[in-house]
C-alpha atoms as a PDB file:
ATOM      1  CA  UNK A   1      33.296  29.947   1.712  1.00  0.00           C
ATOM      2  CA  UNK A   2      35.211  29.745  -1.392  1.00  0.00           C
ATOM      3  CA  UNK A   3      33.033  29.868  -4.721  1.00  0.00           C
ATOM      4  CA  UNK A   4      34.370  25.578  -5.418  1.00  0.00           C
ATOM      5  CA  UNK A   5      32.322  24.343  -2.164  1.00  0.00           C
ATOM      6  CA  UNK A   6      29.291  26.579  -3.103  1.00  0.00           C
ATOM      7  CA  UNK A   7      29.675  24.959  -6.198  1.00  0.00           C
ATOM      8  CA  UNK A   8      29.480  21.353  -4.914  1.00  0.00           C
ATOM      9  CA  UNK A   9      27.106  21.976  -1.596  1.00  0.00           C
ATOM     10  CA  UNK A  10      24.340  23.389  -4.501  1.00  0.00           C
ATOM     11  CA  UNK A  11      24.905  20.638  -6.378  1.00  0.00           C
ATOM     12  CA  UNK A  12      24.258  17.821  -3.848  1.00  0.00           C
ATOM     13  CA  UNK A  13      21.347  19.755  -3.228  1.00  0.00           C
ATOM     14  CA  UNK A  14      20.285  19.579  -6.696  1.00  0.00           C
ATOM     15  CA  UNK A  15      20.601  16.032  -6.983  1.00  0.00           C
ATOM     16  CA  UNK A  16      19.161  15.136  -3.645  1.00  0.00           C
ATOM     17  CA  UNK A  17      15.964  17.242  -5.092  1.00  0.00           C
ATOM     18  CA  UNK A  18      15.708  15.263  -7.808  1.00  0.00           C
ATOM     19  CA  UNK A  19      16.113  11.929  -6.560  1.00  0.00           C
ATOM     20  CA  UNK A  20      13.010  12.919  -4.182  1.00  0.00           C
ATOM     21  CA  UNK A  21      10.847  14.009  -7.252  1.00  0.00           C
ATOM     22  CA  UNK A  22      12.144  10.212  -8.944  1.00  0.00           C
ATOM     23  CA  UNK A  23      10.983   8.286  -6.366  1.00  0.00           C
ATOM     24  CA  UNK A  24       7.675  10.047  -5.507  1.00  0.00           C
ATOM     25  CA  UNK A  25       6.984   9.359  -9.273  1.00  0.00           C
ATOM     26  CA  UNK A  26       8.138   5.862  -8.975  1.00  0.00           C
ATOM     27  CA  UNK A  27       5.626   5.341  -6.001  1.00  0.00           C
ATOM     28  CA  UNK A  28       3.012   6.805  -7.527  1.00  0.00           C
ATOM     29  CA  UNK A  29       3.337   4.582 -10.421  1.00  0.00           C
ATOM     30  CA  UNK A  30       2.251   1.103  -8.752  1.00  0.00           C
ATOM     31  CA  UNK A  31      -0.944  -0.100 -10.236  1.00  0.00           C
ATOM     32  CA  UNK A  32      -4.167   0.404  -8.517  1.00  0.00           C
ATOM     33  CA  UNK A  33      -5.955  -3.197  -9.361  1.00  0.00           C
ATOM     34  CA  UNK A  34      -9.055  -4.569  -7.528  1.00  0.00           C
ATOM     35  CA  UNK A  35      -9.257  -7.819  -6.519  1.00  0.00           C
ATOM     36  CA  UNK A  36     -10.688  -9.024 -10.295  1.00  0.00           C
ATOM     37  CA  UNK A  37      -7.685  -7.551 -11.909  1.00  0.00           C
ATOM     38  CA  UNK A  38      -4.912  -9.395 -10.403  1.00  0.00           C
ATOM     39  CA  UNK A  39      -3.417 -11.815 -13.037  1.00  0.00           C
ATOM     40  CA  UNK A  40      -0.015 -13.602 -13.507  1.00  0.00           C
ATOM     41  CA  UNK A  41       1.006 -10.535 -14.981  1.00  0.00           C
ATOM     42  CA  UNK A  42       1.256  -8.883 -11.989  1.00  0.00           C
ATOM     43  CA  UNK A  43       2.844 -11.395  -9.509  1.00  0.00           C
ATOM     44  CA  UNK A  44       6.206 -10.137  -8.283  1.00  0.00           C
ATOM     45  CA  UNK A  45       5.348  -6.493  -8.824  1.00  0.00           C
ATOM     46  CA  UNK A  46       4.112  -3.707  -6.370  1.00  0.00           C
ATOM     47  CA  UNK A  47       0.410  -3.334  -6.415  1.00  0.00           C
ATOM     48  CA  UNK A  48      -2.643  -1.246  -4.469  1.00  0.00           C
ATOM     49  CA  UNK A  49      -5.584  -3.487  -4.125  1.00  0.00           C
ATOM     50  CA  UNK A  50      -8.740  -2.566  -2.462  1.00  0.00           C
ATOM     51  CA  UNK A  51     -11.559  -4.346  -1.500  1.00  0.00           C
ATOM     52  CA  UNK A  52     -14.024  -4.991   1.792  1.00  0.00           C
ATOM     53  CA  UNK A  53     -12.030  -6.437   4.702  1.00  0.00           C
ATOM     54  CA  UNK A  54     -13.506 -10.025   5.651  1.00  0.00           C
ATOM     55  CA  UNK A  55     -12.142 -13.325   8.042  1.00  0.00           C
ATOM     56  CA  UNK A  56      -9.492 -10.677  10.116  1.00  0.00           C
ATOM     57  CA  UNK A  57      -7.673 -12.631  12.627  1.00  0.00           C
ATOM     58  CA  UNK A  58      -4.262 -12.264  14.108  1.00  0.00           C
ATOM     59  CA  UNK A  59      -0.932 -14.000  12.619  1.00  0.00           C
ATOM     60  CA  UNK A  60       2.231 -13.733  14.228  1.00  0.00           C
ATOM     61  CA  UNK A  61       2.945  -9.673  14.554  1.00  0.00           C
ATOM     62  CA  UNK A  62       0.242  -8.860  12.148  1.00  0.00           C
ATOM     63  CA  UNK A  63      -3.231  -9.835  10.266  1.00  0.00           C
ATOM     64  CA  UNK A  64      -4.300 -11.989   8.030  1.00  0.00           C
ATOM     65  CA  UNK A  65      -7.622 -11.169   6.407  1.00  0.00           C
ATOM     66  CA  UNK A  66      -9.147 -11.308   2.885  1.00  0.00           C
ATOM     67  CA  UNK A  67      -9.804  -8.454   0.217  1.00  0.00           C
ATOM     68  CA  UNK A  68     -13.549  -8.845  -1.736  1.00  0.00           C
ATOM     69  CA  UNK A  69     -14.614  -6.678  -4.640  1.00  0.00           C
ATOM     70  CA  UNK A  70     -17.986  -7.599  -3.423  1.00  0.00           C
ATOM     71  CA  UNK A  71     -18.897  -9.032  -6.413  1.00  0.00           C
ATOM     72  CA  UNK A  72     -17.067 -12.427  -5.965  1.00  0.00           C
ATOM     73  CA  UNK A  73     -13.531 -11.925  -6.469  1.00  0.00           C
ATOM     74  CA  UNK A  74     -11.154 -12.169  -3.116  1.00  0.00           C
ATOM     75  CA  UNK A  75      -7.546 -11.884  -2.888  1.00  0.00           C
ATOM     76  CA  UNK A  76      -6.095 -12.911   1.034  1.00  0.00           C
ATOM     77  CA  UNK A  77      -3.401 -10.201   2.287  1.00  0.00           C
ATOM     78  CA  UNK A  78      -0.892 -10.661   5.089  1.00  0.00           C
ATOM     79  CA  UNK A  79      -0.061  -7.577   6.847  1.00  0.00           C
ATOM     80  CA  UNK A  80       3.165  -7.391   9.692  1.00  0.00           C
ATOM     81  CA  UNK A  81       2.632  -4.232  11.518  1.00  0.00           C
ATOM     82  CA  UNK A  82       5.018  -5.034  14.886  1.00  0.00           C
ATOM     83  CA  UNK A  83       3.879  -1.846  17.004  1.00  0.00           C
ATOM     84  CA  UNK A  84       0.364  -2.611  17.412  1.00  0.00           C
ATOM     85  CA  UNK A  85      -2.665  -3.568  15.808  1.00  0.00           C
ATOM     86  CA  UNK A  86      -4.079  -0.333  13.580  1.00  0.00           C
ATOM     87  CA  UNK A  87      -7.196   0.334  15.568  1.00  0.00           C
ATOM     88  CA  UNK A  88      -9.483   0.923  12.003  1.00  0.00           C
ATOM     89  CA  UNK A  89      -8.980  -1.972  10.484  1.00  0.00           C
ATOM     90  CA  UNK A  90     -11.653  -3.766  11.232  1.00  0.00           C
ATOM     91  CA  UNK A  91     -14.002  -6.005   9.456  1.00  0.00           C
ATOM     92  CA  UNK A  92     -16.522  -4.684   6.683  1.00  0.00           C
ATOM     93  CA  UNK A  93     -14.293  -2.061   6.358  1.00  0.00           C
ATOM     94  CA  UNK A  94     -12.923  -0.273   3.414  1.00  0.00           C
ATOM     95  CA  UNK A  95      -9.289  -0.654   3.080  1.00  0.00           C
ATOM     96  CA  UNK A  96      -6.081  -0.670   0.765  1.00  0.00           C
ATOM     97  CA  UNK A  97      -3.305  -3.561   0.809  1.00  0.00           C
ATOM     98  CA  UNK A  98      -0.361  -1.770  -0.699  1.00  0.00           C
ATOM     99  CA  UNK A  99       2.160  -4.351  -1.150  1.00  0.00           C
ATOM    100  CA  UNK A 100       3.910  -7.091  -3.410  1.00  0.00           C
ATOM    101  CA  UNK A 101       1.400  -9.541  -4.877  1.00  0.00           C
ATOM    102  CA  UNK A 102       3.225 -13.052  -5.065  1.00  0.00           C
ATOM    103  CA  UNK A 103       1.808 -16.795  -4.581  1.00  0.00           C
ATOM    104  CA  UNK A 104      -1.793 -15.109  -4.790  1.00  0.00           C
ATOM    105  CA  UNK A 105      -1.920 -13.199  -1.612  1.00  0.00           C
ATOM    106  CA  UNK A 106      -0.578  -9.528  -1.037  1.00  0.00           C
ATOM    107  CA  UNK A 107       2.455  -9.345   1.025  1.00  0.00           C
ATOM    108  CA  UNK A 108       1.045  -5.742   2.718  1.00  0.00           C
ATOM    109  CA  UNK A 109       3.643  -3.363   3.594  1.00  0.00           C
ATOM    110  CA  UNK A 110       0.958  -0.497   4.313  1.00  0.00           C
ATOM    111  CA  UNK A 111      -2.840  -0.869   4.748  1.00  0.00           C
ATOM    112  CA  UNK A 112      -4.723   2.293   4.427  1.00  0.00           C
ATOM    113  CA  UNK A 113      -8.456   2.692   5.807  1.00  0.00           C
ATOM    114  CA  UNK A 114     -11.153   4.851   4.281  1.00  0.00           C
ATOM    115  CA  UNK A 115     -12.321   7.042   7.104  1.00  0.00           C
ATOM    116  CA  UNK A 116     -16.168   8.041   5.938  1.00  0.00           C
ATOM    117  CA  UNK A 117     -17.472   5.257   3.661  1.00  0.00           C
ATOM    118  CA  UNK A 118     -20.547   4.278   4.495  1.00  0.00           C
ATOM    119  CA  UNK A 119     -21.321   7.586   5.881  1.00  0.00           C
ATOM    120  CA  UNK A 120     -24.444  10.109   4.885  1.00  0.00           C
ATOM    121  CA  UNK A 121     -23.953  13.869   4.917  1.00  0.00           C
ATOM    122  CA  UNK A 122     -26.634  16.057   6.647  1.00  0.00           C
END
């Protein structure tokens, strides 16, 4: 292998390194609100809300169902999630909407469920 294609096979690798550190920071970098902190600033943009799940109920190939601070403020979230229905979301349960926040309702691409709240040690 002549020194020229060493040259250019380390640097795609370089840059394909890179490029995976830039957009692990760029995910990491969506604001974690609750459901009091969502504002007209934020409509558009890529947010992680999290909140109590409450009124779940099925819509088209995903959920519908509500966020709540528990202190009042609610934001609804629609969730598609095509291969079947994630078996932990559930009501009362802890969960985070990651998605875009637009006409006030998240538009969930992920929903993440805390395993243990709730839960006492021994």
């Amino acid at each position: 292998m002549s020194p020229r294609v060493r040259l250019v096979g380390a640097t795609l690798i370089a840059l394909l390194a890179m490029g995976t550190v830039l957009l692990g920071t760029l995910q990491s970098a969506v604001p974690f609100v609750s459901p009091a902190e969502l504002d007209a600033s934020l409509l558009g943009r890529r947010v992680q809300v999290e909140g109590l799940v409450r009124g779940l109920e099925p819509y088209a190939d995903g959920l519908r169902f509500d966020l709540s601070d528990g202190m009042g403020a609610v934001v609804a979230v629609e969730y598609r999630y095509g291969a079947g229905r994630p078996l932990a979301l559930d009501e009362g349960r802890l969960a985070i909407a990651k998605g875009v926040y637009r006409d006030g309702r998240i538009v969930a691409q992920q929903v993440s469920v805390r395993a243990h709240e709730g839960v006492e040690e021994p």
